[in-house]
C-alpha atoms as a PDB file:
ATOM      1  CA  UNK A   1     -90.155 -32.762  16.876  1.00  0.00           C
ATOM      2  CA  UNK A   2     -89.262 -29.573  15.062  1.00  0.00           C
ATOM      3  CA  UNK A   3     -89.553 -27.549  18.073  1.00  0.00           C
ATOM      4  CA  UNK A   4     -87.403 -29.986  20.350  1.00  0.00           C
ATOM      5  CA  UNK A   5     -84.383 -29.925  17.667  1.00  0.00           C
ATOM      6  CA  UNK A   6     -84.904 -26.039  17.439  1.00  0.00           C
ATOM      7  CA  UNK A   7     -84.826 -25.261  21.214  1.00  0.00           C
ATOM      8  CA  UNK A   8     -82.019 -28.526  21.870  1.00  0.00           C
ATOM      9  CA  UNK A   9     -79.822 -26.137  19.644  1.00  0.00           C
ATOM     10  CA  UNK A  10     -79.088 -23.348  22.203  1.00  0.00           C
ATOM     11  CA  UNK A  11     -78.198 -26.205  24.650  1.00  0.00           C
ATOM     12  CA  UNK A  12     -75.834 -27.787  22.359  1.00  0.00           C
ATOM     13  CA  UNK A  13     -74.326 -24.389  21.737  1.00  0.00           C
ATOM     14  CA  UNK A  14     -73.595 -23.334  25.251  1.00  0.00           C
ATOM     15  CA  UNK A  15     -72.268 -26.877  25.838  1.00  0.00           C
ATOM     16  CA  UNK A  16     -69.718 -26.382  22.545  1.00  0.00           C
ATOM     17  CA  UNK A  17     -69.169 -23.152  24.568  1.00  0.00           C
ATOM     18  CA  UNK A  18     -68.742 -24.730  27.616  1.00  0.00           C
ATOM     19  CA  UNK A  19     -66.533 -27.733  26.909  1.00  0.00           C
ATOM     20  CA  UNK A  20     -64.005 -25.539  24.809  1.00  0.00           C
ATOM     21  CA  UNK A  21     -63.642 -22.940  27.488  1.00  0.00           C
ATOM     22  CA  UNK A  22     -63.954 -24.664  30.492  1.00  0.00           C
ATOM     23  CA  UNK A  23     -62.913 -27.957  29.752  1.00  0.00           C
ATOM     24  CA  UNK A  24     -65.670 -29.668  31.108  1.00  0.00           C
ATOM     25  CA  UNK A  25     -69.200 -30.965  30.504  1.00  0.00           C
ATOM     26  CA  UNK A  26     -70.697 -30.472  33.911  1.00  0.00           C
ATOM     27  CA  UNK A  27     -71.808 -26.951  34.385  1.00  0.00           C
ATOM     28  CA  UNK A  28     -72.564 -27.137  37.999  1.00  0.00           C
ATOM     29  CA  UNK A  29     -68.964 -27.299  38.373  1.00  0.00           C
ATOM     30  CA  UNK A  30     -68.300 -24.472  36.451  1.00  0.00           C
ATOM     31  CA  UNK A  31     -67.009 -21.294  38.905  1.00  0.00           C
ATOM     32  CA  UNK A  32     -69.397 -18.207  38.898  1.00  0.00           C
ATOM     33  CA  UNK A  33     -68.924 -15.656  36.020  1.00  0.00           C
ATOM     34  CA  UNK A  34     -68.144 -18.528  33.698  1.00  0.00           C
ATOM     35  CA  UNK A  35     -71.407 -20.118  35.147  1.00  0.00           C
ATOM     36  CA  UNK A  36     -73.198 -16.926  33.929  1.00  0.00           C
ATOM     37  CA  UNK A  37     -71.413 -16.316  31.012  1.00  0.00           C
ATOM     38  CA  UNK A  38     -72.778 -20.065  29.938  1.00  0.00           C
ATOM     39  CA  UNK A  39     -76.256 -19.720  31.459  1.00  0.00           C
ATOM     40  CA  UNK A  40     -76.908 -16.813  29.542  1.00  0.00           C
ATOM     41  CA  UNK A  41     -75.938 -17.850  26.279  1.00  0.00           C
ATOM     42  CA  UNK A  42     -78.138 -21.053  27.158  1.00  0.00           C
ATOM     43  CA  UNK A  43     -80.677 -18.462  28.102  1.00  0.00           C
ATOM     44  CA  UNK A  44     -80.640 -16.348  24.938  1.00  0.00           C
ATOM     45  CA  UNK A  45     -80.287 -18.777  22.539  1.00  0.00           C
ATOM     46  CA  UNK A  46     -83.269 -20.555  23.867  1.00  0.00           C
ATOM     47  CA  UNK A  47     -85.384 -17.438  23.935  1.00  0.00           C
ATOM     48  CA  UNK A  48     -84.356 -15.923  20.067  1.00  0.00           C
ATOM     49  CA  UNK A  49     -85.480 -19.404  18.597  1.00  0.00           C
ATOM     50  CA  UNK A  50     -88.536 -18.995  21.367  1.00  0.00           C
ATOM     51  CA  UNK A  51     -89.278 -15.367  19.360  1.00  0.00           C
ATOM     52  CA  UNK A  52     -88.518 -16.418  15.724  1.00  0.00           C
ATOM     53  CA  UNK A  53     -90.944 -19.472  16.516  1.00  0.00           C
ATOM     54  CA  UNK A  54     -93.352 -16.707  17.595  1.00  0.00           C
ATOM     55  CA  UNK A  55     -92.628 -14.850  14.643  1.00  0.00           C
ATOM     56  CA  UNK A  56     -93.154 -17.632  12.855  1.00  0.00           C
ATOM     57  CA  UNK A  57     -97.447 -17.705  14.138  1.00  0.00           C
ATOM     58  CA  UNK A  58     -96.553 -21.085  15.794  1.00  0.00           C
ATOM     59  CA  UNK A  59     -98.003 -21.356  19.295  1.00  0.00           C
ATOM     60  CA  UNK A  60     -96.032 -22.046  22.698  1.00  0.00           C
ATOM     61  CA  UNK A  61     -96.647 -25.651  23.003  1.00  0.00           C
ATOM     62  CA  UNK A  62     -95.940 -27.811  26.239  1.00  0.00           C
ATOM     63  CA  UNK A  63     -91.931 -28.372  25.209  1.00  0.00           C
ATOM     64  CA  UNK A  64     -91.230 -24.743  25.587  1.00  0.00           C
ATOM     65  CA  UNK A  65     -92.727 -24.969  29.034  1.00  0.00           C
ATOM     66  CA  UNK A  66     -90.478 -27.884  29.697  1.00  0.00           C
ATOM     67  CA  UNK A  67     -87.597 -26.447  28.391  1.00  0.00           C
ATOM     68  CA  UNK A  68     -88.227 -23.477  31.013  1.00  0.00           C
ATOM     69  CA  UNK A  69     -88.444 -25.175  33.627  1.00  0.00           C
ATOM     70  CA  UNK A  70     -85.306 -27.289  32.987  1.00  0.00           C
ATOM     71  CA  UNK A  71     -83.484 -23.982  32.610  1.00  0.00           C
ATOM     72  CA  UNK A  72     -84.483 -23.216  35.537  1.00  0.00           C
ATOM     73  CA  UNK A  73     -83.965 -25.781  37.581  1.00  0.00           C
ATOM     74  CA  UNK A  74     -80.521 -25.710  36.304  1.00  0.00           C
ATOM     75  CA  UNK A  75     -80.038 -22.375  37.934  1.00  0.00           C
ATOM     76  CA  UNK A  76     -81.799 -23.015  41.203  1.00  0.00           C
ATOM     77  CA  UNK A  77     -79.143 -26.050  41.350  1.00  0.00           C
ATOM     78  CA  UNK A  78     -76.251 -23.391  41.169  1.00  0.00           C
ATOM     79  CA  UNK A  79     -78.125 -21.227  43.055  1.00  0.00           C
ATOM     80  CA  UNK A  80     -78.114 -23.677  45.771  1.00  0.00           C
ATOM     81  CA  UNK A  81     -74.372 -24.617  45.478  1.00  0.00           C
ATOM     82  CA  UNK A  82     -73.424 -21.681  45.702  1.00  0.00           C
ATOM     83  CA  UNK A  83     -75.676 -20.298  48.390  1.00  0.00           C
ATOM     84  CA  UNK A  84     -73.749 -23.528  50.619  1.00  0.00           C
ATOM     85  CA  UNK A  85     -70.104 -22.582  49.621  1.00  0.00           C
ATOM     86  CA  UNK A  86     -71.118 -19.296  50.724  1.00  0.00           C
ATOM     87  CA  UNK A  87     -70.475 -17.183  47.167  1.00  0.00           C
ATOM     88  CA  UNK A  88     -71.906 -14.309  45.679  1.00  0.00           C
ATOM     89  CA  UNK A  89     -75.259 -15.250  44.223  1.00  0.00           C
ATOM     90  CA  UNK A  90     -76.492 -11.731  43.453  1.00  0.00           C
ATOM     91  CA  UNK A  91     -76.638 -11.866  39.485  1.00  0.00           C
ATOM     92  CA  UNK A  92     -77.874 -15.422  39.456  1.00  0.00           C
ATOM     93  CA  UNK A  93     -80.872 -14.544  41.961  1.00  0.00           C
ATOM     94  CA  UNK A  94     -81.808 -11.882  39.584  1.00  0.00           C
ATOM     95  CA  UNK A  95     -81.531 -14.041  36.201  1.00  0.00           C
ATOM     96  CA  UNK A  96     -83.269 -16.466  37.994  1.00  0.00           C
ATOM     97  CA  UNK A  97     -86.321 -14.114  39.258  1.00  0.00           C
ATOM     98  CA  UNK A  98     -86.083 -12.593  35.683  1.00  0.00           C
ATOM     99  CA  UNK A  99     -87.062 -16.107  34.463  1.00  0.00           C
ATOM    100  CA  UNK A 100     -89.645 -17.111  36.750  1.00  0.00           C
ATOM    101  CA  UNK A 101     -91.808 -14.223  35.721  1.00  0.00           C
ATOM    102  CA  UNK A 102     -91.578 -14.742  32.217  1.00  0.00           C
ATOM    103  CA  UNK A 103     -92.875 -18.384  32.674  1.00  0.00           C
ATOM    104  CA  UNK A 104     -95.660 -17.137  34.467  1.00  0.00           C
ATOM    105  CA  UNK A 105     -96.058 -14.894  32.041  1.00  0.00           C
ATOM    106  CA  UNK A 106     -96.597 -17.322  29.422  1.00  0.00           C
ATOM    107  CA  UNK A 107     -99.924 -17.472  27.319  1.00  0.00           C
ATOM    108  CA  UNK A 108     -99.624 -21.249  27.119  1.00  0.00           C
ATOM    109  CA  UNK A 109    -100.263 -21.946  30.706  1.00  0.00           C
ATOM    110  CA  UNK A 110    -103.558 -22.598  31.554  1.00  0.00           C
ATOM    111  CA  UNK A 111    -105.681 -23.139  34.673  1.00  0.00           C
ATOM    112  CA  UNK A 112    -108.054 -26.277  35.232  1.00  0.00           C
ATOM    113  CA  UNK A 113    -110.319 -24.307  36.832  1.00  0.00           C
ATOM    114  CA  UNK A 114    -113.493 -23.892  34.555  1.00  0.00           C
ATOM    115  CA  UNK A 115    -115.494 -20.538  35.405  1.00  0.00           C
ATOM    116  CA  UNK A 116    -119.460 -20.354  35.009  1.00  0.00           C
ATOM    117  CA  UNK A 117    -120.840 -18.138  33.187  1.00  0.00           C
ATOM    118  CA  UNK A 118    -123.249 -15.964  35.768  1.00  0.00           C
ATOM    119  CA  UNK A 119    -126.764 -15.315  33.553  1.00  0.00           C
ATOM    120  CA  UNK A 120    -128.597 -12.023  34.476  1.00  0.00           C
ATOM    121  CA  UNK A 121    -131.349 -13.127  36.307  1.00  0.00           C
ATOM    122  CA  UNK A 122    -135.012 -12.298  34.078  1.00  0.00           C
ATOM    123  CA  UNK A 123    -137.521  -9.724  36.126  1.00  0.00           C
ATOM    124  CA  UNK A 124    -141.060 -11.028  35.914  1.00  0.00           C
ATOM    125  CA  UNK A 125    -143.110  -7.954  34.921  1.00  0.00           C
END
């Protein structure tokens, strides 16, 4: 619960940011530098309380995953709107490849895939 209030807090900020510059609570609708101007505070925010959780010894969990990945998809959304109103997605496309490494960078995510052990095989002497 701690770590949903604690990561929900660089959402609420950009949206404070957001609805007293722009005027508006949808950020899709928001026009391009503005767009990035609120993405990345959304983006920084949630990665300095992602750090001082890490330098706190507490482990990535599943929410920070999931807060990614909304982030994200956020992104792709503009990404897409803009790619069909024909702007300038340049910056975006590189925030947004930016991001994708890092969550596949993350130590949290695991594979299913269980790996046997190979034994050396014993000579007979």
């Amino acid at each position: 619960m701690k770590k949903i209030f604690c990561y929900s807090v660089s959402v609420i900020v950009s949206m404070i940011w957001l609805i007293f510059t722009q005027h508006t609570y949808n950020p899709i609708s928001v026009k391009g530098t503005e767009f990035l101007k609120f993405y990345l505070i959304l983006l920084l925010g949630f990665y300095t309380s992602v750090m001082i959780s890490k330098s706190l010894k507490k482990t990535s969990s599943k929410t920070t995953l999931y807060f990614m990945i909304f982030i994200l998809i956020l992104g792709i959304v503009k990404l897409i709107k803009g790619l069909m109103i024909e702007k300038p997605v340049g910056y975006l496309v590189m925030i947004l490849m930016i991001e994708g490494i890092v969550i596949l960078c993350q130590p949290g995510l695991k594979s299913n895939i269980k790996h046997k052990e190979i034994q050396p095989k014993k000579r007979l002497s």
